[in-house]
Each structure stands twice: as C-alpha cells, then as structure tokens.
ModelCIF file with pLDDT and N, C-alpha, C, O atoms, coordinates in Angstrom:
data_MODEL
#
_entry.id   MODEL 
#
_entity.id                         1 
_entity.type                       polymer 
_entity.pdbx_number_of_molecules   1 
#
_entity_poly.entity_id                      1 
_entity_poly.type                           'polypeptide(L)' 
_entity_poly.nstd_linkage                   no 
_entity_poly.nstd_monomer                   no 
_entity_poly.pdbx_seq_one_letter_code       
;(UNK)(UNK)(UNK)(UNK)(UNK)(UNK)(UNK)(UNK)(UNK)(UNK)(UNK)(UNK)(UNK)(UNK)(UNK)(UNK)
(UNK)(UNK)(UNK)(UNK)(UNK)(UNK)(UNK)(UNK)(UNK)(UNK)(UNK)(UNK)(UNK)(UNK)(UNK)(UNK)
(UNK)(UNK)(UNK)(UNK)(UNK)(UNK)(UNK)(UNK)(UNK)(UNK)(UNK)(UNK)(UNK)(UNK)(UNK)(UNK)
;
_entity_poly.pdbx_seq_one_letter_code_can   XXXXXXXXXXXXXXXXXXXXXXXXXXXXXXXXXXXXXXXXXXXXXXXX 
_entity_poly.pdbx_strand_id                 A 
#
loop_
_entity_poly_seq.entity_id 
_entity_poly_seq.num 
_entity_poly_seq.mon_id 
_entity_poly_seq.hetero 
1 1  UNK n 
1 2  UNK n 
1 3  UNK n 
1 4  UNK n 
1 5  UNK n 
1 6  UNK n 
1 7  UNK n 
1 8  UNK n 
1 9  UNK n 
1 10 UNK n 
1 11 UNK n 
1 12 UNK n 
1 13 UNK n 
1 14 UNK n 
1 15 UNK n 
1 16 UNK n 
1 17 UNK n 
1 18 UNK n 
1 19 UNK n 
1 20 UNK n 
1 21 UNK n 
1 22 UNK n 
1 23 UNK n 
1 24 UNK n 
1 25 UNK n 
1 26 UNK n 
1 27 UNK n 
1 28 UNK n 
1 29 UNK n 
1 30 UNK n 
1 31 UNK n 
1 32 UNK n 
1 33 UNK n 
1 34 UNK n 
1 35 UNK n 
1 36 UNK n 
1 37 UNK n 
1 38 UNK n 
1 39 UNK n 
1 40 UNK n 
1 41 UNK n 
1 42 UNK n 
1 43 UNK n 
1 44 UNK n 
1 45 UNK n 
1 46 UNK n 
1 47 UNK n 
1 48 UNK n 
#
_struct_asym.id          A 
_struct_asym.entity_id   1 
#
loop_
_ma_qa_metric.id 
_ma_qa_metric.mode 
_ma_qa_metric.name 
_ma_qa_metric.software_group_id 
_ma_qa_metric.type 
1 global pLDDT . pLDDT 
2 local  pLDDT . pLDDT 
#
_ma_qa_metric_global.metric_id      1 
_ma_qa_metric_global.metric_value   90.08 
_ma_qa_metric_global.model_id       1 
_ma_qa_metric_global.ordinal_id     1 
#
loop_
_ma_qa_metric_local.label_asym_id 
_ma_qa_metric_local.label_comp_id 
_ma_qa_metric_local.label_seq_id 
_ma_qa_metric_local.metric_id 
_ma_qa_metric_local.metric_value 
_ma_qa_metric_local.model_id 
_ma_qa_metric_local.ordinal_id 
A UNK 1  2 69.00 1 1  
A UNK 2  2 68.00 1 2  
A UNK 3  2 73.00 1 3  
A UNK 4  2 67.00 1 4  
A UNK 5  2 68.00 1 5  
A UNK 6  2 72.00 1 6  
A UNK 7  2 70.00 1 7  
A UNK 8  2 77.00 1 8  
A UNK 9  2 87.00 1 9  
A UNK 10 2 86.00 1 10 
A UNK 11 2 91.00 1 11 
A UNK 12 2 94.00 1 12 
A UNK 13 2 93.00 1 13 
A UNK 14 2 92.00 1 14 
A UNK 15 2 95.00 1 15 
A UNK 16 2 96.00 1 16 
A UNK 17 2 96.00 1 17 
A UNK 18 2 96.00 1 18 
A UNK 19 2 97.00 1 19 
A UNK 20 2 97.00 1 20 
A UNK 21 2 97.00 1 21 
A UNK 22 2 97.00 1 22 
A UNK 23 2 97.00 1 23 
A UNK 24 2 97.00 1 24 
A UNK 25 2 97.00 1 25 
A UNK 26 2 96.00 1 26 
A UNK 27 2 96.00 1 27 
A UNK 28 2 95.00 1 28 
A UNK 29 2 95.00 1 29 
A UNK 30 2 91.00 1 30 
A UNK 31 2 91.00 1 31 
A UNK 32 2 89.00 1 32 
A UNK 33 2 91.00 1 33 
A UNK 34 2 92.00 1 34 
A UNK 35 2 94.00 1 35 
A UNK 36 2 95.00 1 36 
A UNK 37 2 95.00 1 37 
A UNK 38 2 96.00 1 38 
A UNK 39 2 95.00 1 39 
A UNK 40 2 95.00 1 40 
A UNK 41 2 93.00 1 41 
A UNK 42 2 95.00 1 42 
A UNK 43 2 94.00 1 43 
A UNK 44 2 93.00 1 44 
A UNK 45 2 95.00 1 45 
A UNK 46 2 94.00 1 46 
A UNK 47 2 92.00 1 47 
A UNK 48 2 93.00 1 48 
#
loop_
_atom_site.group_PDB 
_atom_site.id 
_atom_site.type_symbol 
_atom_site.label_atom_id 
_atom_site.label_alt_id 
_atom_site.label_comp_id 
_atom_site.label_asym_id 
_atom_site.label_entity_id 
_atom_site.label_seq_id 
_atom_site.pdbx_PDB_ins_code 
_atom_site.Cartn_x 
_atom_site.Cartn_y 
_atom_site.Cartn_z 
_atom_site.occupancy 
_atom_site.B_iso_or_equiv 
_atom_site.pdbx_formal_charge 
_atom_site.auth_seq_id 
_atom_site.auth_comp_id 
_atom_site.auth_asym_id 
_atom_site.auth_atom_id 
_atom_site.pdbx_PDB_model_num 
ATOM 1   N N  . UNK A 1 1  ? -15.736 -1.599  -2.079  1.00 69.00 ? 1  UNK A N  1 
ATOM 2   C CA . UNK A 1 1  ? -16.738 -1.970  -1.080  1.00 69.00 ? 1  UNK A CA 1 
ATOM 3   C C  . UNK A 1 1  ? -16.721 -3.468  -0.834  1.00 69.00 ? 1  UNK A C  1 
ATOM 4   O O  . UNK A 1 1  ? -16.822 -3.974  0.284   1.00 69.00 ? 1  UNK A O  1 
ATOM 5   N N  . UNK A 1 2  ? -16.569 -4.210  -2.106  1.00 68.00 ? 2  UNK A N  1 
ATOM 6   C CA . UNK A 1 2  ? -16.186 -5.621  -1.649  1.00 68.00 ? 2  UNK A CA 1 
ATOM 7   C C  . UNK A 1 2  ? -15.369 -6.331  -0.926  1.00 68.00 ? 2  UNK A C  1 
ATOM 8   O O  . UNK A 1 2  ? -15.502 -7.310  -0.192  1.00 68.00 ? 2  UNK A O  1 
ATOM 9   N N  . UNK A 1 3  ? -14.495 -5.668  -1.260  1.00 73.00 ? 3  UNK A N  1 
ATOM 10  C CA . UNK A 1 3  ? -12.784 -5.815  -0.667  1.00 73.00 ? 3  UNK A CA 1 
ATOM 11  C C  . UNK A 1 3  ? -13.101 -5.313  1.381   1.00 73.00 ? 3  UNK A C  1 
ATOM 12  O O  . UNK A 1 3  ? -12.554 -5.838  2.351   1.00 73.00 ? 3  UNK A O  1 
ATOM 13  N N  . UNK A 1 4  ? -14.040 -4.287  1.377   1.00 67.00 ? 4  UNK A N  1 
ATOM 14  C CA . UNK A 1 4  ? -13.737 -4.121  2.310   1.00 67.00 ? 4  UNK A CA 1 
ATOM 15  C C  . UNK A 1 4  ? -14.682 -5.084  3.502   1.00 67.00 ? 4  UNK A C  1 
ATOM 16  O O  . UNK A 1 4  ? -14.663 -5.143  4.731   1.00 67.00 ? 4  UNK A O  1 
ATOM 17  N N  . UNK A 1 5  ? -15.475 -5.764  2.442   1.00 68.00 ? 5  UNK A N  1 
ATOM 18  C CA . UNK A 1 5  ? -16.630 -6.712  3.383   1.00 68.00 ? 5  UNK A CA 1 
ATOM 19  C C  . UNK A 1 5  ? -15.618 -8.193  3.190   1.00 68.00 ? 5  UNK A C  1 
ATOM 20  O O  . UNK A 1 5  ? -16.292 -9.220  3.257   1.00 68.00 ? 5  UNK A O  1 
ATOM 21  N N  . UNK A 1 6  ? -15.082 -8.270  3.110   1.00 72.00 ? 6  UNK A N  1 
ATOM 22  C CA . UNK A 1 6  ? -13.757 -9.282  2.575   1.00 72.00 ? 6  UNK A CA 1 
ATOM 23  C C  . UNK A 1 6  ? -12.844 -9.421  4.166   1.00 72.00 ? 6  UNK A C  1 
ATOM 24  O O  . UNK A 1 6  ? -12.053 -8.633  4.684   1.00 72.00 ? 6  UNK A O  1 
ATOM 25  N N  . UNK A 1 7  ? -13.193 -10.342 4.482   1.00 70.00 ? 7  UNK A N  1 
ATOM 26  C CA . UNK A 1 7  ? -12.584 -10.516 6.038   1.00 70.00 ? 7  UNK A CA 1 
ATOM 27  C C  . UNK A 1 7  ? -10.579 -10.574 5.790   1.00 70.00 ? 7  UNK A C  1 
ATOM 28  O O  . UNK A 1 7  ? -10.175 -11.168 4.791   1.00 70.00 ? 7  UNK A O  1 
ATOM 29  N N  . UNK A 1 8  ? -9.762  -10.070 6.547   1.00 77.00 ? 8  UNK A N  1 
ATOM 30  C CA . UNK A 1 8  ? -8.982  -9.824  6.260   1.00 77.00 ? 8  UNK A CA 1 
ATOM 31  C C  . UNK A 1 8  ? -8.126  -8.858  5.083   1.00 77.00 ? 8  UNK A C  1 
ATOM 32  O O  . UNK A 1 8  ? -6.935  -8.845  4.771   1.00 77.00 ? 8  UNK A O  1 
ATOM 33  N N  . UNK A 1 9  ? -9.115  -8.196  4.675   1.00 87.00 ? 9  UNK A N  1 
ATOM 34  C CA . UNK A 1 9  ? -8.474  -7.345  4.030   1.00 87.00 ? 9  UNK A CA 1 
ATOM 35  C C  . UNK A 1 9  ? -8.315  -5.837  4.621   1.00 87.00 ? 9  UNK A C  1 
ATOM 36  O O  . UNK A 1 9  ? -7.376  -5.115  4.286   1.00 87.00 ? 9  UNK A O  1 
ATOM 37  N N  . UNK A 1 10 ? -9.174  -5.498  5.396   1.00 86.00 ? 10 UNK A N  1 
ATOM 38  C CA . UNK A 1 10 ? -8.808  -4.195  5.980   1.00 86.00 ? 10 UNK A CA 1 
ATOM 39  C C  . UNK A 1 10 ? -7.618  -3.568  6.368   1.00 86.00 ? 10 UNK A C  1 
ATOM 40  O O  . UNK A 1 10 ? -7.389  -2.359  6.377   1.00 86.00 ? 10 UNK A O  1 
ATOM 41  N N  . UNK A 1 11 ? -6.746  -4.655  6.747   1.00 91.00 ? 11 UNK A N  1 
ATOM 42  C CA . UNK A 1 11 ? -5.023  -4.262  7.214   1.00 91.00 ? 11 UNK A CA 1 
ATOM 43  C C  . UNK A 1 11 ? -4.677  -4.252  5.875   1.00 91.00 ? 11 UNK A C  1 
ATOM 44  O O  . UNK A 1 11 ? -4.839  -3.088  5.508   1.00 91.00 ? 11 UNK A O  1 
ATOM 45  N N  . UNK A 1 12 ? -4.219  -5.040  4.786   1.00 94.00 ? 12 UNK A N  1 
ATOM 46  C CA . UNK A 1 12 ? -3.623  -5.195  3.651   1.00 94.00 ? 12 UNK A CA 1 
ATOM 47  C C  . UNK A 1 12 ? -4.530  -3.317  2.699   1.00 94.00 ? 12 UNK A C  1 
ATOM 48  O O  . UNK A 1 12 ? -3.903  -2.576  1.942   1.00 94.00 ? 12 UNK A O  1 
ATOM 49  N N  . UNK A 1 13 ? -5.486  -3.187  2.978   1.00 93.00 ? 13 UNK A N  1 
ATOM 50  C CA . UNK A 1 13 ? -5.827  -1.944  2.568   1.00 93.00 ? 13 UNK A CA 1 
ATOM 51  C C  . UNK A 1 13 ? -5.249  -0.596  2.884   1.00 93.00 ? 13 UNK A C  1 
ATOM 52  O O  . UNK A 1 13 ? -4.669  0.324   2.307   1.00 93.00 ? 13 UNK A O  1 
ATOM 53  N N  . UNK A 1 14 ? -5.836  -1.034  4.490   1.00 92.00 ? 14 UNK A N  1 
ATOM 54  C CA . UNK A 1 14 ? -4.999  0.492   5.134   1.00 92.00 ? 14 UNK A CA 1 
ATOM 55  C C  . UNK A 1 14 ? -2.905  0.333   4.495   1.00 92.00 ? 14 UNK A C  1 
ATOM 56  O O  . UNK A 1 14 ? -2.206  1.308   4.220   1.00 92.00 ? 14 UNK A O  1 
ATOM 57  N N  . UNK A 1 15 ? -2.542  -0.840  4.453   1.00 95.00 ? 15 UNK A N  1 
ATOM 58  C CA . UNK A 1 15 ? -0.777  -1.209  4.138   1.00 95.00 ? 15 UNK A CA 1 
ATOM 59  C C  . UNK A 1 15 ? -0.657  -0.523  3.071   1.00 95.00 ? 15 UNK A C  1 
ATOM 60  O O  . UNK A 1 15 ? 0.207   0.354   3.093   1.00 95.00 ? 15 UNK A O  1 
ATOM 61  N N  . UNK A 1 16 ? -1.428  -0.690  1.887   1.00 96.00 ? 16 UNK A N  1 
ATOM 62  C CA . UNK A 1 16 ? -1.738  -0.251  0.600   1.00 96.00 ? 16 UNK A CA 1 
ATOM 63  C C  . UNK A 1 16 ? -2.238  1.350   0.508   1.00 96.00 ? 16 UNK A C  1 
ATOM 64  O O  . UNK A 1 16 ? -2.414  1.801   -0.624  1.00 96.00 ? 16 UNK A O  1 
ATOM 65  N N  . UNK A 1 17 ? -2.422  2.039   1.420   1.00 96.00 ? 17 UNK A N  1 
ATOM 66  C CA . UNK A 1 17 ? -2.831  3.270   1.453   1.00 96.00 ? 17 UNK A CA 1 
ATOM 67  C C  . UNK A 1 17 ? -1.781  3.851   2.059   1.00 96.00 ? 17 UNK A C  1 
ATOM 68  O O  . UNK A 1 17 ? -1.529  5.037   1.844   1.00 96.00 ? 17 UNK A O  1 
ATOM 69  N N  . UNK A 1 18 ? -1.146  3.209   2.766   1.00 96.00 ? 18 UNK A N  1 
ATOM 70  C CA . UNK A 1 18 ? -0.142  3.466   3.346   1.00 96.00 ? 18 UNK A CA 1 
ATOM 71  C C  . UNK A 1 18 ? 1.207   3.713   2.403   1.00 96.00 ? 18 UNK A C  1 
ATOM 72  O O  . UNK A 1 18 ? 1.996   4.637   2.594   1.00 96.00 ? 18 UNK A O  1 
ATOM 73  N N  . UNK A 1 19 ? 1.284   3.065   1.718   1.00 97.00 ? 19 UNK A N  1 
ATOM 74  C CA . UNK A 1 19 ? 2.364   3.380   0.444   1.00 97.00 ? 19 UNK A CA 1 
ATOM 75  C C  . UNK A 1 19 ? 2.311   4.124   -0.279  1.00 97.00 ? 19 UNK A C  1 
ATOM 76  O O  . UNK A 1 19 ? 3.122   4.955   -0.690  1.00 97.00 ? 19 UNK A O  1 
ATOM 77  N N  . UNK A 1 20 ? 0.588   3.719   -0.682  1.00 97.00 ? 20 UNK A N  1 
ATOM 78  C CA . UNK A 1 20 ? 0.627   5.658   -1.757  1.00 97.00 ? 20 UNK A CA 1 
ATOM 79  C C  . UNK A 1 20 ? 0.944   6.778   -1.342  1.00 97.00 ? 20 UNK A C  1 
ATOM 80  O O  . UNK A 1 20 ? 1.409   7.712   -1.995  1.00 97.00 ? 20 UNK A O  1 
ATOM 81  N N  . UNK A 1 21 ? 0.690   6.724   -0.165  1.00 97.00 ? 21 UNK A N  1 
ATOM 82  C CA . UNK A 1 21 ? 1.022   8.618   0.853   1.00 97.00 ? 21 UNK A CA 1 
ATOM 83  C C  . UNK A 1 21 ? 2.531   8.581   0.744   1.00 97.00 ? 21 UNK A C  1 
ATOM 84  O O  . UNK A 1 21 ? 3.244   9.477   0.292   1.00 97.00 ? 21 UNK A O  1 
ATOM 85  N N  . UNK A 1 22 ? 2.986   7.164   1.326   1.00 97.00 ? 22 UNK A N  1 
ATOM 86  C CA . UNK A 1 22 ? 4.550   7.216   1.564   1.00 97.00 ? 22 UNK A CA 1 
ATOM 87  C C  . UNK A 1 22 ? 4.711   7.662   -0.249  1.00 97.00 ? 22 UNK A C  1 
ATOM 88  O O  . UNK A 1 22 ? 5.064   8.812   -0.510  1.00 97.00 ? 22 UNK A O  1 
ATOM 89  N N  . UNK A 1 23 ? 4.501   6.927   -1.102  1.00 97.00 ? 23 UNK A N  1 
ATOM 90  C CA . UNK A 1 23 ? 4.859   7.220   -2.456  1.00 97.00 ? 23 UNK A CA 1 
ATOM 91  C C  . UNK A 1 23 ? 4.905   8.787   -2.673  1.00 97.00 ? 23 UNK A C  1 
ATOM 92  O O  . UNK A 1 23 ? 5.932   9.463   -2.734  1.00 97.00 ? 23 UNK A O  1 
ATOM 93  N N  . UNK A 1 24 ? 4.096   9.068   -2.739  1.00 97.00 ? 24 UNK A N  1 
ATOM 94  C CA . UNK A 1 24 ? 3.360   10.603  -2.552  1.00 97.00 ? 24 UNK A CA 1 
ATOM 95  C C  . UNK A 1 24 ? 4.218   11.084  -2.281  1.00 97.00 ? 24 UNK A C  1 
ATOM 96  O O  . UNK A 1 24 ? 4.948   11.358  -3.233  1.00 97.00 ? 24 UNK A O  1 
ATOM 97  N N  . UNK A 1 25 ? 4.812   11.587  -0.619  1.00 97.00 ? 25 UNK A N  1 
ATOM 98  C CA . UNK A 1 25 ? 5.671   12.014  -0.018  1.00 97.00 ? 25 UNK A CA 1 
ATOM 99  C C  . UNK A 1 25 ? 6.986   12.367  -0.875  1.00 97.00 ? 25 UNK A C  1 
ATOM 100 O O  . UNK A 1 25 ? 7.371   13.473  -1.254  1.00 97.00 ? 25 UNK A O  1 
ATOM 101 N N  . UNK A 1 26 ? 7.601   11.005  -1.082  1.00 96.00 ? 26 UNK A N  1 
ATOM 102 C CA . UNK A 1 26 ? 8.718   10.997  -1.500  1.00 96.00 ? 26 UNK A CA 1 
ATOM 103 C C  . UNK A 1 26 ? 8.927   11.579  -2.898  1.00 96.00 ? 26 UNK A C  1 
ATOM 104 O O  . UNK A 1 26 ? 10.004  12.114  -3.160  1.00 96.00 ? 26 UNK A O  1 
ATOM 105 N N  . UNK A 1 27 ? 7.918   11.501  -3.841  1.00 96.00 ? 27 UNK A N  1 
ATOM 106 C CA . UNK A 1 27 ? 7.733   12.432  -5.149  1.00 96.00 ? 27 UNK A CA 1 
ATOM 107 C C  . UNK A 1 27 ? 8.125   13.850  -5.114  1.00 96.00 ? 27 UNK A C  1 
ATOM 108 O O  . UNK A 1 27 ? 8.732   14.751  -5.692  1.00 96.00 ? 27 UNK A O  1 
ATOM 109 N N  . UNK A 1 28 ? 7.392   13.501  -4.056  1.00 95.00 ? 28 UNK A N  1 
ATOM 110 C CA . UNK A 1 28 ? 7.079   15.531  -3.659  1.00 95.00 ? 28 UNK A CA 1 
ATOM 111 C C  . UNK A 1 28 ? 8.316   16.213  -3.230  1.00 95.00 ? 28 UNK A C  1 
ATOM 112 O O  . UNK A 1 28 ? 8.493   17.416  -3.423  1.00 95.00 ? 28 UNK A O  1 
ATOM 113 N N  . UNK A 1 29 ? 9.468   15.176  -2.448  1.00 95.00 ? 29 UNK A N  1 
ATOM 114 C CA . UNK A 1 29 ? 10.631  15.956  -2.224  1.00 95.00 ? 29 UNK A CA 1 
ATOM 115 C C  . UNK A 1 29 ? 11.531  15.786  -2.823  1.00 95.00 ? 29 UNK A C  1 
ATOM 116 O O  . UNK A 1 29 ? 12.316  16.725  -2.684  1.00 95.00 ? 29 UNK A O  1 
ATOM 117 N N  . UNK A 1 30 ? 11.933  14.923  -3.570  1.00 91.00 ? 30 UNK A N  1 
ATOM 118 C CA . UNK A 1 30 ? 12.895  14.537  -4.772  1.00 91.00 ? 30 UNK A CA 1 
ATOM 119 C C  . UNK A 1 30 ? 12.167  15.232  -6.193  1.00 91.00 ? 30 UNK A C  1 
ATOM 120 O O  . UNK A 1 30 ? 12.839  15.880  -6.995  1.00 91.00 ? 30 UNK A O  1 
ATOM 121 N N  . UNK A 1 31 ? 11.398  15.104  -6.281  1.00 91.00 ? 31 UNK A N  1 
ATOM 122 C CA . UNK A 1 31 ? 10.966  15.960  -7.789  1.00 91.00 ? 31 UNK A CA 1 
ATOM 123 C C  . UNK A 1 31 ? 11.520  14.870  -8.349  1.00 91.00 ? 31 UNK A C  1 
ATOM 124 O O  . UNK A 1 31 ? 12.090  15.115  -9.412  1.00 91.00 ? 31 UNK A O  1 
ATOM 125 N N  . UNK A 1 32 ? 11.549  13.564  -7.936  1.00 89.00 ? 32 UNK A N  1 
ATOM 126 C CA . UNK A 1 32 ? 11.529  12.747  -8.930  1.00 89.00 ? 32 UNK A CA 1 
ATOM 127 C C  . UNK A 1 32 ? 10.874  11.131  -8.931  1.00 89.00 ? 32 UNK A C  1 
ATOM 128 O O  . UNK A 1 32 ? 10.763  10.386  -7.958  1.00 89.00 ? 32 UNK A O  1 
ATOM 129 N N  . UNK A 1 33 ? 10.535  10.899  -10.183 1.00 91.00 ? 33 UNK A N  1 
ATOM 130 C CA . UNK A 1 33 ? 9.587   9.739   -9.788  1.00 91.00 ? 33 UNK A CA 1 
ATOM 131 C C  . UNK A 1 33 ? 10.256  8.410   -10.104 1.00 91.00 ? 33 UNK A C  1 
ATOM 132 O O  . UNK A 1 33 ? 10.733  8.303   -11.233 1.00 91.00 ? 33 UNK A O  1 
ATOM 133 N N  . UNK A 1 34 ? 10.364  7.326   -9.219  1.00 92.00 ? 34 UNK A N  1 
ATOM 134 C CA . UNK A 1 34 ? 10.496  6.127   -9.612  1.00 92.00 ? 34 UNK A CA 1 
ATOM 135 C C  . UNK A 1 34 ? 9.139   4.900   -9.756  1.00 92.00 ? 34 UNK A C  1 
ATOM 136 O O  . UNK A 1 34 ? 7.998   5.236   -9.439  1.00 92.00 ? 34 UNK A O  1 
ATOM 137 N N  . UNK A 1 35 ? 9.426   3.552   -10.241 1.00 94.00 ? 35 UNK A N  1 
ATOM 138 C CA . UNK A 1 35 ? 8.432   2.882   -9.358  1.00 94.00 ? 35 UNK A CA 1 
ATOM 139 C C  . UNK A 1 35 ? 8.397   2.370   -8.425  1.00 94.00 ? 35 UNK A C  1 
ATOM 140 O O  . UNK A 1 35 ? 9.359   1.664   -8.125  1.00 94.00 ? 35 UNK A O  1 
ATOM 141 N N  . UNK A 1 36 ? 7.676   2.444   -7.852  1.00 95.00 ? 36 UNK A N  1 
ATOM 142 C CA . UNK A 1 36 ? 7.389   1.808   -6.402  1.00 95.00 ? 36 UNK A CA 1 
ATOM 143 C C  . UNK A 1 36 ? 7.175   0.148   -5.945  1.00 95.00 ? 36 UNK A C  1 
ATOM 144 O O  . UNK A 1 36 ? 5.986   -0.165  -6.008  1.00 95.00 ? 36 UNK A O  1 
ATOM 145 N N  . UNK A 1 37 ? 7.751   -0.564  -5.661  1.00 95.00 ? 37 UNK A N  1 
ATOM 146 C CA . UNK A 1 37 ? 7.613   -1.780  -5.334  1.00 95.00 ? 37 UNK A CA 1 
ATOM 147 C C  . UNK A 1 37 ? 6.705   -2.063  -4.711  1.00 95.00 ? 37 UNK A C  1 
ATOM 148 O O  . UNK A 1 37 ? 6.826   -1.206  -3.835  1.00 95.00 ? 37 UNK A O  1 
ATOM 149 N N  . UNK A 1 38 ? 5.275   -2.969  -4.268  1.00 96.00 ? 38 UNK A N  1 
ATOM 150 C CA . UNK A 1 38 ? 4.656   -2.775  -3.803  1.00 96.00 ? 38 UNK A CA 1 
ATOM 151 C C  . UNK A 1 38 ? 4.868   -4.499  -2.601  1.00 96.00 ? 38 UNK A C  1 
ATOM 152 O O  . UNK A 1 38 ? 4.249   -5.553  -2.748  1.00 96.00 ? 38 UNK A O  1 
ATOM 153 N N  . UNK A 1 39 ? 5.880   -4.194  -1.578  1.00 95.00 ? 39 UNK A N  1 
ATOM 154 C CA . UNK A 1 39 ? 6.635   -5.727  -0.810  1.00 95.00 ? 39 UNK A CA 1 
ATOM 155 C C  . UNK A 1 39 ? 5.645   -6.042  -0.212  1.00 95.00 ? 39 UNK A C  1 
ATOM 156 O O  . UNK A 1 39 ? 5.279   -5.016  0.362   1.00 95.00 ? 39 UNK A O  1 
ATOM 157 N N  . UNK A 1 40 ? 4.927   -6.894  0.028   1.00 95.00 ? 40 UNK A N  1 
ATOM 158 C CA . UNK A 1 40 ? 4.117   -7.422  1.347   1.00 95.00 ? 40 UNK A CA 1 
ATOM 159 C C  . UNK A 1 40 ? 5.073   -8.095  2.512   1.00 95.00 ? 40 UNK A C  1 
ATOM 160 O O  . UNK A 1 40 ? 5.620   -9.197  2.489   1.00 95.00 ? 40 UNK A O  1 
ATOM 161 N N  . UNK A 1 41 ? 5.100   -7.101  3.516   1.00 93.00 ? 41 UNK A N  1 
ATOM 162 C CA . UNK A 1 41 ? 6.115   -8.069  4.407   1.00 93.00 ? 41 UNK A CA 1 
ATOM 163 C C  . UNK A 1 41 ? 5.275   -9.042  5.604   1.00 93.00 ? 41 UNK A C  1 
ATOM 164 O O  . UNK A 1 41 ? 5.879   -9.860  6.297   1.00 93.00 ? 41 UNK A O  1 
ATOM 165 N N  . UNK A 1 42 ? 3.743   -8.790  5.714   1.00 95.00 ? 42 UNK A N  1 
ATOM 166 C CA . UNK A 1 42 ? 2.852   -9.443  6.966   1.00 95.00 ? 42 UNK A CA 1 
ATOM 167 C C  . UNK A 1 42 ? 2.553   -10.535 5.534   1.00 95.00 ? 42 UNK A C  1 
ATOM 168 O O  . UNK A 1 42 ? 2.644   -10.262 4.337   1.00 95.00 ? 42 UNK A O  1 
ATOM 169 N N  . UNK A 1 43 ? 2.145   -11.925 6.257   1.00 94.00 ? 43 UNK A N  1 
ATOM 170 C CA . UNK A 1 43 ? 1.120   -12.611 5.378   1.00 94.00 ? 43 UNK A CA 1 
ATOM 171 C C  . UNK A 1 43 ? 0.201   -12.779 5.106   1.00 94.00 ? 43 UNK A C  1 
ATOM 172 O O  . UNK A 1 43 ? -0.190  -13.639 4.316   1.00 94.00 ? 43 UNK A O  1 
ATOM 173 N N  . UNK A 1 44 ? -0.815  -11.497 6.060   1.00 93.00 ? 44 UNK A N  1 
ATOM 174 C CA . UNK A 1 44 ? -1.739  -10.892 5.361   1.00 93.00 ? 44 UNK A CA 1 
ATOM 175 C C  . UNK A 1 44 ? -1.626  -10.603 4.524   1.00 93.00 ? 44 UNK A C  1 
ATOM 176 O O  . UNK A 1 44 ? -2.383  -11.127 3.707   1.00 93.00 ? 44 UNK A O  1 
ATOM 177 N N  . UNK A 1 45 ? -0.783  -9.716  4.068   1.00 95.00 ? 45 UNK A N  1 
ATOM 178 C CA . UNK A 1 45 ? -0.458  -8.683  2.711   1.00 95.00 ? 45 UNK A CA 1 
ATOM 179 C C  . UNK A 1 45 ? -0.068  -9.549  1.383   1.00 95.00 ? 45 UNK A C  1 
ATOM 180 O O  . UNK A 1 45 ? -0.225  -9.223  0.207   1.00 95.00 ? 45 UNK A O  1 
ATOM 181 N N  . UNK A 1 46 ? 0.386   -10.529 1.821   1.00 94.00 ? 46 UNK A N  1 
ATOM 182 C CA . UNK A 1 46 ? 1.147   -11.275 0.864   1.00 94.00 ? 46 UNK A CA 1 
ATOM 183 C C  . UNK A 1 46 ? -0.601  -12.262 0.669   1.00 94.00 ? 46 UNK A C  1 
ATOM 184 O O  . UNK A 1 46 ? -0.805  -12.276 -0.544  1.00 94.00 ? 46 UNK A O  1 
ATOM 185 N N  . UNK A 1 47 ? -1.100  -12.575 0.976   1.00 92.00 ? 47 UNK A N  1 
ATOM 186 C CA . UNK A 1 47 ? -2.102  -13.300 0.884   1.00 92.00 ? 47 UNK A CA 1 
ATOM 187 C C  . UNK A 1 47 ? -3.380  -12.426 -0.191  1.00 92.00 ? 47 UNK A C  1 
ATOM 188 O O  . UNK A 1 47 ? -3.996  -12.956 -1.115  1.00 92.00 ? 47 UNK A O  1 
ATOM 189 N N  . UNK A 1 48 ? -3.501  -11.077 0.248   1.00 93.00 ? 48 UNK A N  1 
ATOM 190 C CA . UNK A 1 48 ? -4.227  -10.415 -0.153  1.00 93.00 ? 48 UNK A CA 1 
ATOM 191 C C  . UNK A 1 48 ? -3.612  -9.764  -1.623  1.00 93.00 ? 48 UNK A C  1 
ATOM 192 O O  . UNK A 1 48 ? -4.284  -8.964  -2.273  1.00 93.00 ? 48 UNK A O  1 
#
C-alpha cells in the first residue's frame, strides 16, 4: 500500500507483476525451474 502511494512506482509494479506471470508461464511449460533475473530496462525500474 505504501509502495503504491509512492509516486512513480506504479509502472515498476505493474513491470514486476509482469515477470512473475511471465515467470509463471514459462515454469508451467518447461516443467522446469530456473532463476529469474529480475533486468530493469526503463529508469523507472532501475530507480525503483
């Protein structure tokens, strides 16, 4: 809830939600798990 009253973080959130599904996804069809890098490529993301 903080994070989301946190000006600029709403994109870097939804980016971040965005990976777990992608993560998700890719589990689910490989049956296999790696880790996931988590890149910030906006400098939003990289900031946040």
């Amino acid at each position: 809830c903080h994070l989301l009253l946190s000006p600029g973080l709403a994109g870097p959130l939804r980016w971040l939600e965005n990976c777990l599904r992608r993560a998700a996804e890719d589990r689910e069809e490989d049956g296999v798990s790696h880790p996931v890098p988590l890149v910030p490529l906006t400098e939003e993301n990289e900031d946040a």
